[in-house]
Protein backbone atom coordinates (compact mmCIF):
# COMPACT_ATOMS: atom_id res chain seq x y z
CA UNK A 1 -6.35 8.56 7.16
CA UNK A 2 -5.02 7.43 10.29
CA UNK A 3 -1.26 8.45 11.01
CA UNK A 4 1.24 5.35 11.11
CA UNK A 5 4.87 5.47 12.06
CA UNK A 6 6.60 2.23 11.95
CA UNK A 7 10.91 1.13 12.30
CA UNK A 8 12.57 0.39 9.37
CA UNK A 9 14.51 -2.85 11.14
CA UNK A 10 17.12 -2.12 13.21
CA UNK A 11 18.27 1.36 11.36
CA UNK A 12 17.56 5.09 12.93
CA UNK A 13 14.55 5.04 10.28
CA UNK A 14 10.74 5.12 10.18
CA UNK A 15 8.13 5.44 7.64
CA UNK A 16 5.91 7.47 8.36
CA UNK A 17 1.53 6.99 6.36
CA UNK A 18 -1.04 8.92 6.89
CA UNK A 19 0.33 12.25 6.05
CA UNK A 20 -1.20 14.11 3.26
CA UNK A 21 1.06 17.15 2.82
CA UNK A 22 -1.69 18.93 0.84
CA UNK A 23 -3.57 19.27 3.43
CA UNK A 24 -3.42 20.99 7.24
CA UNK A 25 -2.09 18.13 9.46
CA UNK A 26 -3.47 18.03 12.69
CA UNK A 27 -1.74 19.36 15.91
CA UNK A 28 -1.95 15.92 17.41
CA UNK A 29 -0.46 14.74 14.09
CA UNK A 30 2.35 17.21 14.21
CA UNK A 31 2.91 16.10 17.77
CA UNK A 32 3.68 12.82 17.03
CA UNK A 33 5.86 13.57 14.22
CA UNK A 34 8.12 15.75 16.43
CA UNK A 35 8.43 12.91 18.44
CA UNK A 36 9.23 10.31 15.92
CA UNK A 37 11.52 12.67 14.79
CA UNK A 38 13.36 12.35 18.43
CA UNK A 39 12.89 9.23 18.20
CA UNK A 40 14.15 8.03 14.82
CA UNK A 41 16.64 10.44 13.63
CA UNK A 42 15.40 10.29 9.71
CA UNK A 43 11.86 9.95 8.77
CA UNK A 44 10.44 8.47 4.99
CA UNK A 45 7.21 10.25 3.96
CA UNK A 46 6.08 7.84 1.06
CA UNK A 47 4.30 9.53 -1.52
């Protein structure tokens, strides 16, 4: 699955798809995380 990271509206929030936290997520993957993370402030994982 693709990695998505999209704004909640006008909040310091993103959701973030694509992430399968039972399984190794790849460095590229963790890179843009980091980043949303800098980003954003507070990330949603849906599960």
């Amino acid at each position: 699955m693709t990695l998505k990271i999209e704004k909640l509206g006008n909040t310091f929030f993103a959701v973030v798809n694509g992430v399968d936290a039972r399984e190794p997520t790849a460095p590229e993957d963790v890179s843009a995380i980091i980043d949303a993370i800098d980003d954003y402030g507070v990330l949603l994982f849906p599960g």
